[in-house]
Protein backbone atom coordinates (compact mmCIF):
# COMPACT_ATOMS: atom_id res chain seq x y z
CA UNK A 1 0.00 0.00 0.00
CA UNK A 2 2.55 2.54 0.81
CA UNK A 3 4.30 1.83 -2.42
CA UNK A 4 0.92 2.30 -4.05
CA UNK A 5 1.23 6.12 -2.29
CA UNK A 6 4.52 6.65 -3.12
CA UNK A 7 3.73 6.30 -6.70
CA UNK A 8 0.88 8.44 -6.42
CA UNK A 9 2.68 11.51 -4.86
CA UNK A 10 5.58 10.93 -7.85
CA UNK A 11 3.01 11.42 -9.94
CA UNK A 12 1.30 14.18 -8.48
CA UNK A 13 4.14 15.87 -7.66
CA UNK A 14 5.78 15.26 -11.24
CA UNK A 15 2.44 16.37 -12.92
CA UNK A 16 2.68 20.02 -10.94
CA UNK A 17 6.11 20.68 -11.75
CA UNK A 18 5.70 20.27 -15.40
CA UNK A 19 2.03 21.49 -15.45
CA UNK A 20 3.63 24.69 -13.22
CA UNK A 21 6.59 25.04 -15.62
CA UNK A 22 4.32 25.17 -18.51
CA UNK A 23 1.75 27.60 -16.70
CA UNK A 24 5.29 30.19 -15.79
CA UNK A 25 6.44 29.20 -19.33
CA UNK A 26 3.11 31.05 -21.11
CA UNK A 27 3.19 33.59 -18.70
CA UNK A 28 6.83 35.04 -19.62
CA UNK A 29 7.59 37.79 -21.80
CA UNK A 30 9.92 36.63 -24.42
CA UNK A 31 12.05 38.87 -25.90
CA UNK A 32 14.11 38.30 -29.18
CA UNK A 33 17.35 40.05 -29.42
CA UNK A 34 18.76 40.42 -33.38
CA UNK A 35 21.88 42.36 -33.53
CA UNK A 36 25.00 41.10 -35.31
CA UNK A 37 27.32 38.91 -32.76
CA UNK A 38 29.60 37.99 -35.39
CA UNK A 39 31.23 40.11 -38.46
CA UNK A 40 32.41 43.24 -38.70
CA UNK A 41 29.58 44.73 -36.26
CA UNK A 42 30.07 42.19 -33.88
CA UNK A 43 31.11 44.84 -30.80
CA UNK A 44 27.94 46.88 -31.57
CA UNK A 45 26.07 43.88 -31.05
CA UNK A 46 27.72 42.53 -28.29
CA UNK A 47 27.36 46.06 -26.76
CA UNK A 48 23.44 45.83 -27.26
CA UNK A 49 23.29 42.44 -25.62
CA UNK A 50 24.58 44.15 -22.59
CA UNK A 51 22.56 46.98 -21.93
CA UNK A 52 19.67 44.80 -22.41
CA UNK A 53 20.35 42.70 -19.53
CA UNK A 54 21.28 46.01 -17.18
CA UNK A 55 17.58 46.81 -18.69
CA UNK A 56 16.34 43.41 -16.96
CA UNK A 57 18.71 43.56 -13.60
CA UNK A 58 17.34 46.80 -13.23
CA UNK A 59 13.54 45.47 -14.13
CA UNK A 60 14.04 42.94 -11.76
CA UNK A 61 11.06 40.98 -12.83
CA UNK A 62 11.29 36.77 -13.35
CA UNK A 63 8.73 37.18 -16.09
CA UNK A 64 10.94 38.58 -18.51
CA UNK A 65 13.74 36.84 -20.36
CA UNK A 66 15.99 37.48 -23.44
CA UNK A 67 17.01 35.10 -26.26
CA UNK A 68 19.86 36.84 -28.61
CA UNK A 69 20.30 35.59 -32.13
CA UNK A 70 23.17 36.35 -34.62
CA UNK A 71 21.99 38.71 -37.79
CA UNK A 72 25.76 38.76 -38.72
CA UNK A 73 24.26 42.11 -40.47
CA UNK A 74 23.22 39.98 -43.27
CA UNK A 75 19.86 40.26 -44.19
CA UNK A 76 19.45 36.20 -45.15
CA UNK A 77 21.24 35.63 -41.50
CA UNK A 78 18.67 37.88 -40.01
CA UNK A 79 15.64 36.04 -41.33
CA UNK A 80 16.79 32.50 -40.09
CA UNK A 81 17.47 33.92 -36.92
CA UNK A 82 14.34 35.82 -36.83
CA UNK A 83 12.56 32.46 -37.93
CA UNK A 84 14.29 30.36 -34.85
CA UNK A 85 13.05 32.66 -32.25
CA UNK A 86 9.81 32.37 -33.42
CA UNK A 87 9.60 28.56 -33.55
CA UNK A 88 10.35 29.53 -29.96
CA UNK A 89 6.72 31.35 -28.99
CA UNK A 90 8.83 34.81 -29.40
CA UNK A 91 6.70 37.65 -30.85
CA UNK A 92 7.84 40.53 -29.97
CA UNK A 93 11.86 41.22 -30.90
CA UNK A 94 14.46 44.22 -30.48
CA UNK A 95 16.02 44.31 -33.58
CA UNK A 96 17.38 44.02 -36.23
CA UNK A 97 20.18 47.52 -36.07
CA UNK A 98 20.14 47.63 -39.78
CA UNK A 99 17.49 48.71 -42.35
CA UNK A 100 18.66 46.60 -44.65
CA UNK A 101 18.91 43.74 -42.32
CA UNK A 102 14.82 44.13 -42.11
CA UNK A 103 14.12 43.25 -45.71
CA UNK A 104 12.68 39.91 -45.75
CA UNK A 105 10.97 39.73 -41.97
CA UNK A 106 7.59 40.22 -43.56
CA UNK A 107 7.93 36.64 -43.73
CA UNK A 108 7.10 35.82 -40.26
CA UNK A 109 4.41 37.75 -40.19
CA UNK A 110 3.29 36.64 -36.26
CA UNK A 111 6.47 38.41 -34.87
CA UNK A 112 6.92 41.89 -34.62
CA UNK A 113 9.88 43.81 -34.80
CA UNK A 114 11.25 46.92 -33.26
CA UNK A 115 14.53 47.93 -35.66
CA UNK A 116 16.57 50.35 -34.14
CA UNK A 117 17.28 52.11 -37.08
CA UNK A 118 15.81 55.31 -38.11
CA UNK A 119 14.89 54.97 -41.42
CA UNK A 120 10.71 54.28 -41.93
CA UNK A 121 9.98 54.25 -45.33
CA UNK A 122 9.10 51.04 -46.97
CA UNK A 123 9.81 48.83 -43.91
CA UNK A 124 8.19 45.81 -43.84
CA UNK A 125 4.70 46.09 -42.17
CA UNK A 126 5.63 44.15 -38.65
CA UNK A 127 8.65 46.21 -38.70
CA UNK A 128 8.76 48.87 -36.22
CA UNK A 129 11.31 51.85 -36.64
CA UNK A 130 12.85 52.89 -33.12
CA UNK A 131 15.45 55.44 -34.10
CA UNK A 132 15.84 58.85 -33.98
CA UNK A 133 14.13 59.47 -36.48
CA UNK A 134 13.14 62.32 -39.32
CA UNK A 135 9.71 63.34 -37.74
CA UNK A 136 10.95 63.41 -34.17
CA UNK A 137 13.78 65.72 -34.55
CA UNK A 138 10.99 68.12 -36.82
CA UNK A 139 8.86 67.88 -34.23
CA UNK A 140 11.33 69.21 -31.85
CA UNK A 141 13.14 71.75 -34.18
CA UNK A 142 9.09 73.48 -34.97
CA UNK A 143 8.40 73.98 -31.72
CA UNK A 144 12.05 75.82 -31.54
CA UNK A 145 11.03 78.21 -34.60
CA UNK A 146 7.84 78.67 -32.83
CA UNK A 147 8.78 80.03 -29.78
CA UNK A 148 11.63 82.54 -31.39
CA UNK A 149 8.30 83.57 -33.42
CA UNK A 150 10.65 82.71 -36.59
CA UNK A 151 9.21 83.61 -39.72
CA UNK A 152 11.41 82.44 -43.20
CA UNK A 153 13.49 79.01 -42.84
CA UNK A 154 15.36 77.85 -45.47
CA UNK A 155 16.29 73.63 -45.52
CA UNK A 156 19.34 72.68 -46.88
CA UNK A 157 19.11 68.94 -47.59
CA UNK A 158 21.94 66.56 -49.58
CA UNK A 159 21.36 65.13 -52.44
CA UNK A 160 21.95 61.63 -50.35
CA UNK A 161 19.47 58.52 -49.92
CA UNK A 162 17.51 59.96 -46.85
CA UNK A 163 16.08 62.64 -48.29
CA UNK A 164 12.87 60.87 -48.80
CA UNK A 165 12.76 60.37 -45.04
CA UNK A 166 13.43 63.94 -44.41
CA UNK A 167 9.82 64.94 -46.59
CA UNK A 168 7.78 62.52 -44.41
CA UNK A 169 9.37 64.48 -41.99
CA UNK A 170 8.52 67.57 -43.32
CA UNK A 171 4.62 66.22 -43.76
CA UNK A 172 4.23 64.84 -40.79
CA UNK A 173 5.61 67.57 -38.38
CA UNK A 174 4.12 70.25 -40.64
CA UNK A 175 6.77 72.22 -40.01
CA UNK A 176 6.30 75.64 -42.40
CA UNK A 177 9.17 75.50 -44.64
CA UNK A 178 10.08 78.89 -46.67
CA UNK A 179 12.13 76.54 -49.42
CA UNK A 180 13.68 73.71 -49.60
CA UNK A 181 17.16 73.26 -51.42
CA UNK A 182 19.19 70.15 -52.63
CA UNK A 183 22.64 70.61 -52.68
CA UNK A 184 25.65 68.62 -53.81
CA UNK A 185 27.90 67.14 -50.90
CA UNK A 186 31.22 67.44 -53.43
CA UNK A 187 32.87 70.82 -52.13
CA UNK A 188 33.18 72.65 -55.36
CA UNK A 189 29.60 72.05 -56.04
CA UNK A 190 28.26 72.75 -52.87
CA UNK A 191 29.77 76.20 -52.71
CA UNK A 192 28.29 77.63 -56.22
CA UNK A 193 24.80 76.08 -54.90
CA UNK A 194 25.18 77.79 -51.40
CA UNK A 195 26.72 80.90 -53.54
CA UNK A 196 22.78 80.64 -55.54
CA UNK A 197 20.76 80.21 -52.58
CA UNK A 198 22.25 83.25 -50.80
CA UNK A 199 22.40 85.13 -54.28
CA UNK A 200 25.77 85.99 -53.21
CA UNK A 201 26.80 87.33 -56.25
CA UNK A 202 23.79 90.08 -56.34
CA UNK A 203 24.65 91.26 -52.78
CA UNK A 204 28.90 91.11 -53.74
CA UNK A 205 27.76 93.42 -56.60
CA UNK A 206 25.60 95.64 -54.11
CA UNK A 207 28.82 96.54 -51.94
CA UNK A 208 31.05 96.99 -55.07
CA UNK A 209 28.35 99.56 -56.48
CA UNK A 210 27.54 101.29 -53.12
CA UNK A 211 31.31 101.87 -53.10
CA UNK A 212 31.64 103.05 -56.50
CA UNK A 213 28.99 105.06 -55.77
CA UNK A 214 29.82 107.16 -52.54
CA UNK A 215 33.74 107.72 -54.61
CA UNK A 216 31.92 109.22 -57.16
CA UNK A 217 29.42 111.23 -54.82
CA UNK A 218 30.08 114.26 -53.05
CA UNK A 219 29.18 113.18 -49.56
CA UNK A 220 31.19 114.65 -46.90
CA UNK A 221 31.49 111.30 -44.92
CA UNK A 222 32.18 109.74 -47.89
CA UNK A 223 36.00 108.44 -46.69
CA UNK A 224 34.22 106.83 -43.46
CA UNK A 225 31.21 105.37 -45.02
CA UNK A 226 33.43 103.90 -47.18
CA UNK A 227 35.74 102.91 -45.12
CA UNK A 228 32.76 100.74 -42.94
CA UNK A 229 31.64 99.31 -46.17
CA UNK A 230 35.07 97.88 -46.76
CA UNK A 231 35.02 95.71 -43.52
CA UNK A 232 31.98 94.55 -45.33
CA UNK A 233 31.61 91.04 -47.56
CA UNK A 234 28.10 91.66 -48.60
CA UNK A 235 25.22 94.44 -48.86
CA UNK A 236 21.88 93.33 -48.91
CA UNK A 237 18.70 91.60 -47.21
CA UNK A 238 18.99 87.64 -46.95
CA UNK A 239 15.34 86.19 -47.19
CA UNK A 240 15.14 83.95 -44.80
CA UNK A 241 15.71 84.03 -41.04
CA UNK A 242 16.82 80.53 -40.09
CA UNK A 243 18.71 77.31 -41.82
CA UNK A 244 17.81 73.91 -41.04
CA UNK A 245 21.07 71.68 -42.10
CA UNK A 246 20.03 68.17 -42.79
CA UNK A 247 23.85 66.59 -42.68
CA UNK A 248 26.34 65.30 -40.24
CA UNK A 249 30.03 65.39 -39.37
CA UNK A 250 32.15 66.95 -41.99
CA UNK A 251 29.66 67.40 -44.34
CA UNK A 252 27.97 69.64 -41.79
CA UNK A 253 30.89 71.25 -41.52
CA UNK A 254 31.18 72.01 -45.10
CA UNK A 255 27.81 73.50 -45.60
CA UNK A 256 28.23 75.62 -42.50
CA UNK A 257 31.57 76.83 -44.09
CA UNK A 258 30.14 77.57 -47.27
CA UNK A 259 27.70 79.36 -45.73
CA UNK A 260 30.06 81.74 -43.55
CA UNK A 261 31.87 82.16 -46.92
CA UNK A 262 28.54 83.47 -48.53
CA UNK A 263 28.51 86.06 -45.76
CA UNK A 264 25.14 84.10 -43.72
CA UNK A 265 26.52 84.60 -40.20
CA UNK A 266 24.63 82.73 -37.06
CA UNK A 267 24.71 85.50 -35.37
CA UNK A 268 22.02 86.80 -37.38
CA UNK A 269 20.32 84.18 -38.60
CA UNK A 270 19.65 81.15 -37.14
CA UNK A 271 21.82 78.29 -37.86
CA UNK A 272 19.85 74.52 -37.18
CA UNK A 273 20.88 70.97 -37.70
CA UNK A 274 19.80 67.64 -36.98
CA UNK A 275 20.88 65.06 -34.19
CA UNK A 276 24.55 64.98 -33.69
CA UNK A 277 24.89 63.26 -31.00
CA UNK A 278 26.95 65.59 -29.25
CA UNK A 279 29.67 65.67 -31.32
CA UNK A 280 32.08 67.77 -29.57
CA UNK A 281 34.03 68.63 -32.43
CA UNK A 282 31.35 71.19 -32.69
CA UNK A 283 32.41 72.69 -29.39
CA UNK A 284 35.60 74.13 -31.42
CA UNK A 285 34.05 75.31 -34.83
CA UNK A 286 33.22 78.93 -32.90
CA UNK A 287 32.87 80.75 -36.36
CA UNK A 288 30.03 78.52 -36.95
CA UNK A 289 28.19 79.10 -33.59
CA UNK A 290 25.68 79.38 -32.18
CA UNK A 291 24.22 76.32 -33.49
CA UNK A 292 21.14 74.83 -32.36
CA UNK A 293 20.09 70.67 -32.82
CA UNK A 294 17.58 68.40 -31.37
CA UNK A 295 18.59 65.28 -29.61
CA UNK A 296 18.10 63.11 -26.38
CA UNK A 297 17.99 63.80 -22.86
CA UNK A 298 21.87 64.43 -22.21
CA UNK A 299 22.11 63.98 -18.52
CA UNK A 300 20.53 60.34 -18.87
CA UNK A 301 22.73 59.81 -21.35
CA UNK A 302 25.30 60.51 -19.41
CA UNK A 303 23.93 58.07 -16.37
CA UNK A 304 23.63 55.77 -18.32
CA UNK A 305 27.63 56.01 -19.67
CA UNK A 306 28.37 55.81 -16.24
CA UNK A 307 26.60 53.09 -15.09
CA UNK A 308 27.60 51.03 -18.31
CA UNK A 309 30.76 52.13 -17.68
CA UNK A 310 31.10 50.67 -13.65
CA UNK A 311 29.70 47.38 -14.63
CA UNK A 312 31.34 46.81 -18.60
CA UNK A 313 34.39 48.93 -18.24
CA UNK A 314 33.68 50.15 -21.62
CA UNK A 315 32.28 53.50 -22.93
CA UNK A 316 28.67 52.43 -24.39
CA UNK A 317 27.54 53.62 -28.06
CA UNK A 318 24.22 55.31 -28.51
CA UNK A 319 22.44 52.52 -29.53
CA UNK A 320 23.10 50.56 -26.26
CA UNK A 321 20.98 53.18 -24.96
CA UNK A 322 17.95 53.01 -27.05
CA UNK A 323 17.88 49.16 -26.52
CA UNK A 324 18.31 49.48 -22.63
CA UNK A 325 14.97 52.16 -23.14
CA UNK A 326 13.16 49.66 -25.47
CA UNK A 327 13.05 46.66 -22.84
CA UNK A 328 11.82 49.20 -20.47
CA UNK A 329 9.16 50.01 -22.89
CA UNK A 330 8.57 45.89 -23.40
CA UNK A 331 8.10 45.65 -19.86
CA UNK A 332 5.75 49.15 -19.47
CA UNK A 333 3.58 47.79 -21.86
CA UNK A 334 3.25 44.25 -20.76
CA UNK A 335 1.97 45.47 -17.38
CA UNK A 336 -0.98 47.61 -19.33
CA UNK A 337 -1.06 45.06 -22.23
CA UNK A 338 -1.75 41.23 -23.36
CA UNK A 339 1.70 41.23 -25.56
CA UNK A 340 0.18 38.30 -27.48
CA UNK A 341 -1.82 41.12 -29.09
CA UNK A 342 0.93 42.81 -29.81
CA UNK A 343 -0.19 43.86 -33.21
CA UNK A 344 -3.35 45.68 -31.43
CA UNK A 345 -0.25 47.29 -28.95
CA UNK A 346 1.60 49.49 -31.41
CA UNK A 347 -1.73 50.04 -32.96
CA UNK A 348 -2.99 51.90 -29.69
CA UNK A 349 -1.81 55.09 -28.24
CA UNK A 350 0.54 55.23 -25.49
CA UNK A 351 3.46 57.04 -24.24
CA UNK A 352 6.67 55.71 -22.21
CA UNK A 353 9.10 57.92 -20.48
CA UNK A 354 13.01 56.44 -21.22
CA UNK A 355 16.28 57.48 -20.68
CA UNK A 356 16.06 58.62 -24.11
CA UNK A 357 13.07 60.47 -23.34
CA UNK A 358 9.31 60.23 -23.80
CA UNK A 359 8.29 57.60 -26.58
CA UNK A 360 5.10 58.94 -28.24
CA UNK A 361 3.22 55.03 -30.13
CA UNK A 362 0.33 54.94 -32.02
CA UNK A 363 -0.45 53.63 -35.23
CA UNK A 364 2.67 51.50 -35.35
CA UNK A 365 5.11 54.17 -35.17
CA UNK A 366 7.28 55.86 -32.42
CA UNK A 367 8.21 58.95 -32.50
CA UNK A 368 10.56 60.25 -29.69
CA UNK A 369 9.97 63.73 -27.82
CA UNK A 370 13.93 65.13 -27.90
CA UNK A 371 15.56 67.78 -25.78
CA UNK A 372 17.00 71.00 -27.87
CA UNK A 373 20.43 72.22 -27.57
CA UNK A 374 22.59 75.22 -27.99
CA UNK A 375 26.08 75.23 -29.03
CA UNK A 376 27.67 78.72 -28.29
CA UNK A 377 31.05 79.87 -26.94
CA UNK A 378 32.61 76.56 -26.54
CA UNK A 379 29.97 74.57 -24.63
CA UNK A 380 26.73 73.06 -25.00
CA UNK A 381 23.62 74.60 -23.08
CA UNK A 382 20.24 72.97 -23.10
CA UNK A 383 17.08 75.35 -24.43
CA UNK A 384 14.21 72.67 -23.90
């Protein structure tokens, strides 16, 4: 008899592990991880894996777990990966980095994915752009214009493969525009189109002729007015009071010079730009300053280095950051959400408040709402 019991609390006993395992099993949040753990992007990856589990330390919650997979930033790598974690049960993944690397995950249509690029245009439709992107930093540099009550902006955007992304941009902000100009990034190029957009030439001509003018006049002051007009470049009303610069890094740099050279100072007109992350090689270009740009939070950014920095011994890059935000953002919305609807999720409107900053959702985009920044004298002050 006692054998009989024995048996019968084994199997008891057996059948409420596994039944309980399956039970904690359905109730986890599994979240897929694609970043590139091997190749030439391997540390970026590797970087990303990290700061997502500081994201779940930090959660603290049981009912979460990870499961990283390899994209090797190749898009066919991406997709077999992609396809693994969802013979897993995983719907919901952070990833891919890449746009490119997106290109064929409309194939598993029950997963959805939140790429961390920036890019949105013709992404697959359970792909989910997380990035900084186009819209967002609009967003952020309208409200700018609006409260400097400015009137005429000009936008200088390359001739480069985001410009597309920069009009949805433009639409969906509804930022008002004076004109928009495409310019060539090659330097000879760029300064004749800058030299157009000015009309350089006209207002050149306008100080030659003034000067021309007051020699052959009969002006008392003549030798001082001309003497002022000398220290002069230009003569003549620009007709616009702000530039929004579209580029990055040297190229920035370029346009900025070439504007400078076209006698458009910033300390007359406004001179605007897009993320840069806060490059401080800015911080020395004074002849181009001030200069204004949207971008994250930087005092959370610079927790978060810290803290990345105390447990990795390694500086993190920007994108560590977003993914540390995102799993917060997972985890917000599981708590207010069934995330095996997560399709109906991203649908609905909701806001999260990151590191980053506050992610605006609804209708299967995010947009982010950025800080605004002020580079002037050297340093970096924040405006909003």
């Amino acid at each position: 008899m006692n054998k009989i019991f024995r048996i019968l609390f084994l199997l008891i006993f057996n059948f409420f592990i596994i039944y309980g395992h399956c039970l904690s099993e359905e109730n986890k949040i599994k979240i897929g991880l694609l970043v590139p753990l091997s190749g030439d992007n391997a540390e970026l990856g590797k970087q990303i894996v990290k700061a997502t589990r500081m994201a779940l330390k930090e959660i603290n919650s049981s009912n979460i777990e990870i499961y990283p997979k390899d994209t090797r930033s190749d898009p066919n790598k991406t997709l077999r990966s992609a396809t693994e974690l969802s013979y897993m049960g995983v719907n919901l993944v952070i990833g891919p980095i890449f746009y490119d690397n997106a290109a064929y995950l409309d194939e598993i249509s029950n997963v959805t994915f939140l790429s961390l690029t920036n890019k949105t245009l013709e992404l697959p439709k359970n792909v989910i752009s997380t990035g900084i992107n186009s819209t967002s930093q609009l967003n952020t540099i309208k409200k700018f214009i609006k409260l400097n009550k400015i009137k005429k902006t000009i936008f200088l955007i390359p001739n480069l493969n985001y410009d597309l992304e920069i009009k949805k941009g433009i639409k969906n902000s509804k930022i008002k525009i004076f004109k928009e100009h495409y310019y060539d990034i090659e330097p000879t190029k760029l300064t004749k189109q800058i030299e157009n957009i000015t009309n350089y030439k006209t207002r050149k001509q306008n100080l030659f002729d003034e000067i021309t003018r007051l020699e052959n006049s009969e002006d008392p002051n003549k030798e001082k007015k001309i003497e002022n007009l000398k220290k002069k470049y230009t003569i003549g009303e620009l007709n616009f009071d702000s530039v929004i610069v579209a580029d990055f890094d040297e190229s920035l740099k370029s346009v900025v010079t070439s504007l400078l050279y076209t006698d458009v100072s910033p300390n007359n007109k406004y001179f605007i730009t897009f993320n840069q992350w806060f490059d401080e090689s800015l911080l020395n270009e004074t002849s181009s300053q001030p200069i204004y740009y949207p971008s994250i939070n930087k005092k959370n950014l610079e927790k978060f280095e810290n803290k990345f920095f105390s447990v990795f011994k390694e500086n993190p890059n920007h994108l560590s950051l977003l993914s540390y935000d995102l799993v917060g953002l997972i985890y917000y919305l599981s708590l207010k959400n069934d995330l095996s609807e997560i399709k109906k999720v991203f649908k609905s409107k909701n806001s999260f408040k990151g590191k980053i900053g506050i992610f605006d959702i609804e209708n299967n985009e995010i947009n982010h709402r950025l800080n605004f920044y002020k580079v002037e004298n050297g340093s970096l002050k924040e405006i909003f």
